[in-house]
C-alpha atoms as a PDB file:
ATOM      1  CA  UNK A   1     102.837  79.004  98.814  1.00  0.00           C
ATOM      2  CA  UNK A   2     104.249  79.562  95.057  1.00  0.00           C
ATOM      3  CA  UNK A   3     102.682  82.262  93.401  1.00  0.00           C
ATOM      4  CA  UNK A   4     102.609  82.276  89.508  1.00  0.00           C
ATOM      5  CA  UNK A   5     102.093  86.004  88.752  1.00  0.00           C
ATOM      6  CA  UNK A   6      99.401  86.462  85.391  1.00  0.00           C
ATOM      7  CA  UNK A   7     100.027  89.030  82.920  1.00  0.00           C
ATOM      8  CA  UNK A   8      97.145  91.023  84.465  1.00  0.00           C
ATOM      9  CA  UNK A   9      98.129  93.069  87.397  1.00  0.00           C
ATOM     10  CA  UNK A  10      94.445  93.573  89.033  1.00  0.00           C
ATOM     11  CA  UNK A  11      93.477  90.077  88.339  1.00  0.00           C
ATOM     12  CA  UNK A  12      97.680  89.473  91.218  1.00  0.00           C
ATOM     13  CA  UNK A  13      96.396  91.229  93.000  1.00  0.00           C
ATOM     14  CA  UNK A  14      92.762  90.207  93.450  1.00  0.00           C
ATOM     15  CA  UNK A  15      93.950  86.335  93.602  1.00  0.00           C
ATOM     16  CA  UNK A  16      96.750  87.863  96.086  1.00  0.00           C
ATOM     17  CA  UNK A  17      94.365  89.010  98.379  1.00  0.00           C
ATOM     18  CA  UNK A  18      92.275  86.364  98.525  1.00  0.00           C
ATOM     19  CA  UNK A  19      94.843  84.052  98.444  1.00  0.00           C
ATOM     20  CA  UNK A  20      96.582  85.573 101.896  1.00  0.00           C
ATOM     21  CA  UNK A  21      93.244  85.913 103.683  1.00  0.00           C
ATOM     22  CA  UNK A  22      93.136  82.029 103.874  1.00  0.00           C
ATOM     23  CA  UNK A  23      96.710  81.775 105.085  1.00  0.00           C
ATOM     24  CA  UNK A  24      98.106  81.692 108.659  1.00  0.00           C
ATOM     25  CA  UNK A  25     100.473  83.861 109.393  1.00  0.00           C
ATOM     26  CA  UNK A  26     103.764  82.701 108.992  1.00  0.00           C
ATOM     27  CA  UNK A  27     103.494  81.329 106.006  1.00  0.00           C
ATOM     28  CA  UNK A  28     105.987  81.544 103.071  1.00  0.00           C
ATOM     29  CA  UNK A  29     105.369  83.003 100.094  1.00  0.00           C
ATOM     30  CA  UNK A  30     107.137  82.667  96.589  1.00  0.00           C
ATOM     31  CA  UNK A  31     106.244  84.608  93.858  1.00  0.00           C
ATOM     32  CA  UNK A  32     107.590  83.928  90.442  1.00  0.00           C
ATOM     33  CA  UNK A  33     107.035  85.698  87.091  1.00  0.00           C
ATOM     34  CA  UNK A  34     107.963  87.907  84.022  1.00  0.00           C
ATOM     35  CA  UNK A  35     109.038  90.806  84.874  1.00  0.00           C
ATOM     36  CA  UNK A  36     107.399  92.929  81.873  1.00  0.00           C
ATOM     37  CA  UNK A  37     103.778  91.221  83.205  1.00  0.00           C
ATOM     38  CA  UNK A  38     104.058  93.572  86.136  1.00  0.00           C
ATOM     39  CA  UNK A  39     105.970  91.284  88.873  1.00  0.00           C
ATOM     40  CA  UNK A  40     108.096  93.632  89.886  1.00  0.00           C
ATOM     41  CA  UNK A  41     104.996  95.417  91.370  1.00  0.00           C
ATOM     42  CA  UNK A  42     104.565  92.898  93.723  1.00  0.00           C
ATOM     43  CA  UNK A  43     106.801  94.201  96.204  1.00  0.00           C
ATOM     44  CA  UNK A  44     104.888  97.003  96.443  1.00  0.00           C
ATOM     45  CA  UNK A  45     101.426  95.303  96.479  1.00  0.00           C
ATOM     46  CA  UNK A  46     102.422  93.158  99.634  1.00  0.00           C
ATOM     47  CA  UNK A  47     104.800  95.607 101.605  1.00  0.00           C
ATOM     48  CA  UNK A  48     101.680  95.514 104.455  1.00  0.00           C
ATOM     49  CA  UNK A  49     101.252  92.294 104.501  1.00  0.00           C
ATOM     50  CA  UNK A  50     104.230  90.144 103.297  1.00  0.00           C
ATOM     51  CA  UNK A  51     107.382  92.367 102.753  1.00  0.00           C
ATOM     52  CA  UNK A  52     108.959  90.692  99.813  1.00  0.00           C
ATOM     53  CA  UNK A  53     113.092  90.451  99.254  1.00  0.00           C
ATOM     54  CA  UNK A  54     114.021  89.364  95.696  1.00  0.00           C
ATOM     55  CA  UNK A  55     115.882  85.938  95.580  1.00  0.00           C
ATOM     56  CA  UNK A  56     116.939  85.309  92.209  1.00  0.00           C
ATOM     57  CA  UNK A  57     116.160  86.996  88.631  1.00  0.00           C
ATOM     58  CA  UNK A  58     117.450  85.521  85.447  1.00  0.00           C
ATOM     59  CA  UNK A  59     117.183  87.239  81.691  1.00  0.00           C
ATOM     60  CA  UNK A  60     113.165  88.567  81.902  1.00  0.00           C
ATOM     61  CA  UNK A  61     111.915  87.010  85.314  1.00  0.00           C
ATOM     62  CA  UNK A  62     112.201  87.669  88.953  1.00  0.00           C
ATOM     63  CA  UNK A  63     111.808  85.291  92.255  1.00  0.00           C
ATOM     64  CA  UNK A  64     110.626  86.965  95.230  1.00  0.00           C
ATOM     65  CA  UNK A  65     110.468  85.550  98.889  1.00  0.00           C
ATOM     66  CA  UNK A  66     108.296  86.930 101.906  1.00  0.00           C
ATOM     67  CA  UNK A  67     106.728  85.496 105.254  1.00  0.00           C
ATOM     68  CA  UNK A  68     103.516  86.472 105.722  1.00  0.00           C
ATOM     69  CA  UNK A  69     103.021  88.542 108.377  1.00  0.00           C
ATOM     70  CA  UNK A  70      99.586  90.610 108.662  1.00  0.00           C
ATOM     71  CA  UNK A  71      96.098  88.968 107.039  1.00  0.00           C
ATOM     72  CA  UNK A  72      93.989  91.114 109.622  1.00  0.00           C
ATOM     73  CA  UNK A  73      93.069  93.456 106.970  1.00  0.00           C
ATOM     74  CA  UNK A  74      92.438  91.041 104.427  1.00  0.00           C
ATOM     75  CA  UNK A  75      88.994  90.078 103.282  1.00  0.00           C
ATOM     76  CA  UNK A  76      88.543  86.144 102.459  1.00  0.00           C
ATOM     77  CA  UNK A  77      86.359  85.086  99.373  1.00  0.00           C
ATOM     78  CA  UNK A  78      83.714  84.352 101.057  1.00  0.00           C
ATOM     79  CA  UNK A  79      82.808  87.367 103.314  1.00  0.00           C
ATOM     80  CA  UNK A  80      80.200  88.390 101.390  1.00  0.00           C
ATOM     81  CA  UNK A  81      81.971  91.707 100.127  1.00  0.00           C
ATOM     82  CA  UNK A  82      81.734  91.078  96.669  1.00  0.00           C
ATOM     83  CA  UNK A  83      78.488  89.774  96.426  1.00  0.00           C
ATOM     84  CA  UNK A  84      75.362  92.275  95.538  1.00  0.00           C
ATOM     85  CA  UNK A  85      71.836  91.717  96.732  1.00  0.00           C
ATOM     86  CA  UNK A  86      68.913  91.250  94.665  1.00  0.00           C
ATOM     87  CA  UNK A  87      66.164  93.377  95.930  1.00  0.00           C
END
């Protein structure tokens, strides 16, 4: 999977989360973006799941590689975590 990291940093790592949840494990993971939008952060964000190594960075941006390794504590989209009931 290639990652395009936004400019928002909650909105990473909400699509982040979601994103791995639906992945098998094992999967490789690219994420590529600026690094004053916050994609340095990244590392951080997925150390549990998918540690990260950076590949390549050229002038403002940074590549990062990982394997994903944990989704267990991962919630997928459609769990019904984020939904509220009408009572």
């Amino acid at each position: 999977m290639i990652y395009y990291w936004p400019k928002n940093k909650p909105e990473a790592q909400f699509q982040l989360m979601n994103l791995l949840s639906l992945l098998p494990v094992g999967t490789d993971i690219f994420v590529v973006g600026e690094n004053r939008s916050g994609v340095r952060s990244a590392e951080q964000m997925l150390a549990d799941y998918a540690p990260l190594n950076k590949v390549d960075s050229a002038r403002r941006c940074g590549l990062y590689f990982g394997r994903l390794e944990n989704s267990r504590c991962l919630m997928p989209i459609n769990s019904g975590a984020n939904t509220a009931s009408m009572a």
